[in-house]
Protein backbone atom coordinates (compact mmCIF):
# COMPACT_ATOMS: atom_id res chain seq x y z
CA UNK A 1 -31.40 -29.90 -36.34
CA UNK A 2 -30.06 -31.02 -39.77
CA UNK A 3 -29.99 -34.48 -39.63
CA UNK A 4 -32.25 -37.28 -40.68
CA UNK A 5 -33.79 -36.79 -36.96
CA UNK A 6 -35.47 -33.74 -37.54
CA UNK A 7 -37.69 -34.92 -40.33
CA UNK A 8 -39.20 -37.79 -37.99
CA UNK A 9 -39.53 -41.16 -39.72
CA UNK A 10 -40.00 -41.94 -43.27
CA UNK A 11 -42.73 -43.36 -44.66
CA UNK A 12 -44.77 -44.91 -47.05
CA UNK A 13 -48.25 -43.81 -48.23
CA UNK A 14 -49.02 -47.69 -46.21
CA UNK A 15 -47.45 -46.99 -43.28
CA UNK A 16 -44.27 -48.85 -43.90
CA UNK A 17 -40.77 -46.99 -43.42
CA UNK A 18 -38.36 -46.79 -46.20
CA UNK A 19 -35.36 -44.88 -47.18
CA UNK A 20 -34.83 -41.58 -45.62
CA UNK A 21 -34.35 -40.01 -48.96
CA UNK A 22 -37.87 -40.54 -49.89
CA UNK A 23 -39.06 -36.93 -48.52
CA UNK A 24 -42.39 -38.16 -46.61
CA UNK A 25 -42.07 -37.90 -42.92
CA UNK A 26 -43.88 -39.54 -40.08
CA UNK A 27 -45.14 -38.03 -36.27
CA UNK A 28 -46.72 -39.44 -33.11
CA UNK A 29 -48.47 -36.99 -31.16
CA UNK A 30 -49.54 -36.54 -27.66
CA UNK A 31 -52.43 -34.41 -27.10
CA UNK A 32 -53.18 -32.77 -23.41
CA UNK A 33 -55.61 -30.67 -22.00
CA UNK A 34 -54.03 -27.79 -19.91
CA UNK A 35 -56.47 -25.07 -19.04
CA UNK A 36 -53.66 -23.64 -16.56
CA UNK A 37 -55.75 -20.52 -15.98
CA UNK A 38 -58.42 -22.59 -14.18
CA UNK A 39 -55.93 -25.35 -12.43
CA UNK A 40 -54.54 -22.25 -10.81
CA UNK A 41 -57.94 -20.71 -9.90
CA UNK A 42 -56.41 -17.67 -11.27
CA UNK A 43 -59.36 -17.11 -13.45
CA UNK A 44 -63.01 -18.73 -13.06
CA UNK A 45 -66.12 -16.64 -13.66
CA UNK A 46 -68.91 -16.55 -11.40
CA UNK A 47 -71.42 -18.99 -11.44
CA UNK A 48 -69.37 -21.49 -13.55
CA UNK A 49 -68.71 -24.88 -12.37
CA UNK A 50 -65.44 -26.50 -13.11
CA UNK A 51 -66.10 -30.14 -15.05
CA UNK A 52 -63.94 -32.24 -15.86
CA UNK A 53 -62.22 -31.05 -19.17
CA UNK A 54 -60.79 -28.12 -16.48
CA UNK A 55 -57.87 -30.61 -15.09
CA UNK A 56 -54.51 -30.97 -16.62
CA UNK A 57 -54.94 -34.77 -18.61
CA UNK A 58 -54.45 -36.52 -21.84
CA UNK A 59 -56.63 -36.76 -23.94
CA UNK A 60 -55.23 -38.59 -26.79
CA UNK A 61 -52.45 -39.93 -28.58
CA UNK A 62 -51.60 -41.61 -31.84
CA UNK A 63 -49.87 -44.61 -30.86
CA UNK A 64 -52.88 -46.33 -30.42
CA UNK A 65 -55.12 -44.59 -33.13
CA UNK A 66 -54.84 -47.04 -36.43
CA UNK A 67 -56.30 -44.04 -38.55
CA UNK A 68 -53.37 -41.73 -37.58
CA UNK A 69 -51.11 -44.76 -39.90
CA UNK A 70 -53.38 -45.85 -42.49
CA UNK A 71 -54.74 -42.98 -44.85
CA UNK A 72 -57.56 -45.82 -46.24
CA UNK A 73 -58.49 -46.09 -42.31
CA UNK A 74 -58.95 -42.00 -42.42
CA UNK A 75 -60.68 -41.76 -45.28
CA UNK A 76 -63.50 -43.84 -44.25
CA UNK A 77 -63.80 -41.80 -40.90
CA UNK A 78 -63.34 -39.19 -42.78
CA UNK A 79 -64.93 -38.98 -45.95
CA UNK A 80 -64.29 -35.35 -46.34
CA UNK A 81 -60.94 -36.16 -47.67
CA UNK A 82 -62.80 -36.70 -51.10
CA UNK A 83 -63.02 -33.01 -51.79
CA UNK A 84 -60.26 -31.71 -49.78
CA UNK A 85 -57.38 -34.26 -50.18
CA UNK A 86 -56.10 -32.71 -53.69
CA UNK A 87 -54.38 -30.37 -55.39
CA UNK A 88 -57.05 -27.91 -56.16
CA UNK A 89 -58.36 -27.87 -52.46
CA UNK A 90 -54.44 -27.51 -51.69
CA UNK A 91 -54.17 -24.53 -54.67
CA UNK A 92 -56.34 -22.74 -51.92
CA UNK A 93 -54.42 -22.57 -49.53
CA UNK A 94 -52.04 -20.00 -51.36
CA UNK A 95 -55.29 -18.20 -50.47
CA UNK A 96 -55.09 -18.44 -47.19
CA UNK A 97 -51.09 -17.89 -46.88
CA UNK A 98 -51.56 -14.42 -49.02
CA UNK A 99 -54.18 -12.92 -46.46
CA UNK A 100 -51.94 -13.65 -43.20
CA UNK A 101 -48.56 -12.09 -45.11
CA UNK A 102 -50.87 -9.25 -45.64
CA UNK A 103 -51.66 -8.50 -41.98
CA UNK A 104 -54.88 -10.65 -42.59
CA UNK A 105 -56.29 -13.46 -39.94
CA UNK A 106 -56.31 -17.28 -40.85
CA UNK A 107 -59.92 -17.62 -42.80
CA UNK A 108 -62.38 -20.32 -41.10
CA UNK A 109 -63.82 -21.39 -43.89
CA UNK A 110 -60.71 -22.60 -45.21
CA UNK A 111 -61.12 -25.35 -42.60
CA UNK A 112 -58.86 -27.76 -44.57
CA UNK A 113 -56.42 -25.33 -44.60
CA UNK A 114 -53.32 -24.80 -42.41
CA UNK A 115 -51.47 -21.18 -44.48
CA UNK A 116 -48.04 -21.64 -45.94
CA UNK A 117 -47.85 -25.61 -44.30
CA UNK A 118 -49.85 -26.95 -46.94
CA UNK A 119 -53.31 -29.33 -46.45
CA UNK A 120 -54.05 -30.61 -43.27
CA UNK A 121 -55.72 -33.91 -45.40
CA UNK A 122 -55.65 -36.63 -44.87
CA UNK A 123 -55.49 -36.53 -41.36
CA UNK A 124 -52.49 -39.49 -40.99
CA UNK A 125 -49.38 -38.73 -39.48
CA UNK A 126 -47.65 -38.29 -43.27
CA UNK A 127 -46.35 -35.43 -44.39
CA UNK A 128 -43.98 -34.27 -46.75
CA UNK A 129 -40.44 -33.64 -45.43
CA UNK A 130 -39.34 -29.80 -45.13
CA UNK A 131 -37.65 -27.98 -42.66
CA UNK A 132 -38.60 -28.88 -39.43
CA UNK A 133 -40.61 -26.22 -38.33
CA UNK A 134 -43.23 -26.69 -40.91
CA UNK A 135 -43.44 -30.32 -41.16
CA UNK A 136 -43.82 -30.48 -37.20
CA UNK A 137 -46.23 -27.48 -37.24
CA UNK A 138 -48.06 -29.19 -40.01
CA UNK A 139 -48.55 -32.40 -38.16
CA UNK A 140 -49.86 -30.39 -34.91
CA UNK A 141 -52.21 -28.75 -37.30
CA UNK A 142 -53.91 -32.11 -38.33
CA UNK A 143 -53.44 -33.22 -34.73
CA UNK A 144 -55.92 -30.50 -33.70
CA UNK A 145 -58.06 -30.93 -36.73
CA UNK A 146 -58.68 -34.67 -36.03
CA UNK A 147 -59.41 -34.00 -32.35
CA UNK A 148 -61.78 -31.57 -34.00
CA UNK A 149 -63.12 -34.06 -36.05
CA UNK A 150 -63.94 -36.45 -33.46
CA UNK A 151 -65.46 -33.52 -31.03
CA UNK A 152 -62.71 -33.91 -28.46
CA UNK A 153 -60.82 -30.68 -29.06
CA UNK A 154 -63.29 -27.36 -28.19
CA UNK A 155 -63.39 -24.23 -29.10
CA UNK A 156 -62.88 -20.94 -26.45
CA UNK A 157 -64.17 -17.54 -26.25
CA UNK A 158 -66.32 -15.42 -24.18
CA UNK A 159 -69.68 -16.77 -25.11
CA UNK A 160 -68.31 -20.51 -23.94
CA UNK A 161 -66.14 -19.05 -20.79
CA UNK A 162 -67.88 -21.85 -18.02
CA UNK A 163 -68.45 -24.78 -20.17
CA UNK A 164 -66.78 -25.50 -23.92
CA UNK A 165 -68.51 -26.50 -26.84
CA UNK A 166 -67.94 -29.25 -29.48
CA UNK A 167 -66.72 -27.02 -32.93
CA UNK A 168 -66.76 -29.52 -35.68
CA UNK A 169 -63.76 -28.09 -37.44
CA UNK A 170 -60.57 -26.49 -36.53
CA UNK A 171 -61.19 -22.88 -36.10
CA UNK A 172 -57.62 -21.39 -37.14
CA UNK A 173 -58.24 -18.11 -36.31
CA UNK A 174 -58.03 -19.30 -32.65
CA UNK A 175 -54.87 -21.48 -32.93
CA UNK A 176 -51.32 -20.05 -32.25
CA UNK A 177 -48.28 -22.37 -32.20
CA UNK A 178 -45.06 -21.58 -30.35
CA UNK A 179 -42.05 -23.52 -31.37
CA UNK A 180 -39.53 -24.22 -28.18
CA UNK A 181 -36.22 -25.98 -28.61
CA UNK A 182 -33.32 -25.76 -25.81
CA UNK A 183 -30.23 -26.06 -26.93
CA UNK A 184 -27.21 -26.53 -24.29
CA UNK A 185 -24.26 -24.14 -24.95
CA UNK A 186 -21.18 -24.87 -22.12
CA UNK A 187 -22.65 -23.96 -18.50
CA UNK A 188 -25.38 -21.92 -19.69
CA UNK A 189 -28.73 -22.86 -21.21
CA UNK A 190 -30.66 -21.25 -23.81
CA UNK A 191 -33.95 -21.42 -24.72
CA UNK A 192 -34.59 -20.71 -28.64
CA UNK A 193 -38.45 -19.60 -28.98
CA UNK A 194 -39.54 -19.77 -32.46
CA UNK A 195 -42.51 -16.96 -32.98
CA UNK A 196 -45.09 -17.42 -35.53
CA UNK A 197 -43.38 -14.26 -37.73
CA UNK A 198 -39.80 -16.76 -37.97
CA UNK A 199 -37.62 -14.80 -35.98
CA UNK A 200 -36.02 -16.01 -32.91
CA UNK A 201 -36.31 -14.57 -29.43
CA UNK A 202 -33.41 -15.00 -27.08
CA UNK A 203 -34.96 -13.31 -23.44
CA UNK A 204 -32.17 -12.59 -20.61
CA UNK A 205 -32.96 -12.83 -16.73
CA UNK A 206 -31.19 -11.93 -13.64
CA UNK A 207 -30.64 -14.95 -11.46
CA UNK A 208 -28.60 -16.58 -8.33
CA UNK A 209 -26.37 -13.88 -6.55
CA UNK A 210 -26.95 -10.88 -8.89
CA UNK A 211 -25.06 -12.75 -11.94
CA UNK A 212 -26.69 -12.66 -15.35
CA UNK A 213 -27.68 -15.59 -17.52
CA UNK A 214 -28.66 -16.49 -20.93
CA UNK A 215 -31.85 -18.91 -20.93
């Protein structure tokens, strides 16, 4: 935290990194499917048949994906970016951000939209450089929007409990990130959970021979 590591690497508009100072950053991303409810046959309705997109596997990452580095690649897979890849479509996010301070829910038909982060377009691995929690958030954000995109990310609810179905845009009033970081602190370990509000949860537990510990 607070060094030139936590804003991933810079970046040009092309792909190319350049000076640190330049306030774009750069993620990878791995993206896995972990339905652990299922895995643990903890929870399966009746008559449903477990397929494939049940197990724990990868499903994609952006090492390999030359539209995650290029936004000219993105835009032609995603010629969407014309009308939301600006600073009007941006302005409406404020929109967005408002409703949720309020007490609202993240609005669906603000698709391009990911609250107080900013745009989700163009869907590269570019973003500008903030603290970390919103530029990393941000990134995950067009992670799941491009998986979206591509119909390899589904949506949940009751109506699609035995078998998901392909949702052409991110619904965000189904997403919820949780931010974990451990941080080491002499012999005992804690384990920082950032909730979506900002505040920071630090849970004690009762382990070995009756002795309490921070984690």
């Amino acid at each position: 935290m607070g060094n030139k590591y936590s804003y991933g690497t810079q970046v040009s508009d092309t792909g190319h990194e350049i000076d640190t100072n330049s306030g774009i950053s750069f993620y990878h991303y791995h993206y896995y499917s972990a339905p652990l409810l299922r895995i643990l046959d903890l929870w399966l309705p009746k008559g449903c048949q477990p397929d494939a997109y049940s197990d724990f596997d990868i499903i994609s990452f952006s090492e390999i994906d030359p539209t995650w580095h290029s936004a000219t690649l993105a835009f032609f897979q995603h010629p969407e970016s014309v009308a939301v890849a600006n600073i009007i479509a941006h302005q409406a996010c404020t929109m967005e951000s408002v409703a949720i301070t309020g007490g609202g829910k993240p609005m669906n038909k603000l698709w391009w939209c990911a609250g107080s982060w900013g745009g989700q377009y163009p869907l590269t691995g570019s973003t500008s450089s903030r603290d970390t929690p919103r530029t990393t958030s941000l990134t995950a954000a067009k992670s799941l929007s491009l998986e979206h995109r591509r119909g390899l990310a589904r949506t949940v609810g009751r109506e699609v409990a035995c078998k998901p179905r392909v949702y052409p845009t991110i619904p965000n009033n189904n997403i919820n990130l949780i931010w974990f970081i451990q941080h080491q602190k002499q012999r005992d370990h804690t384990f920082l959970v950032k909730l979506p509000s900002g505040k920071e949860d630090h849970s004690d537990t009762l382990r070995g021979q009756g002795k309490k510990v921070r984690i």
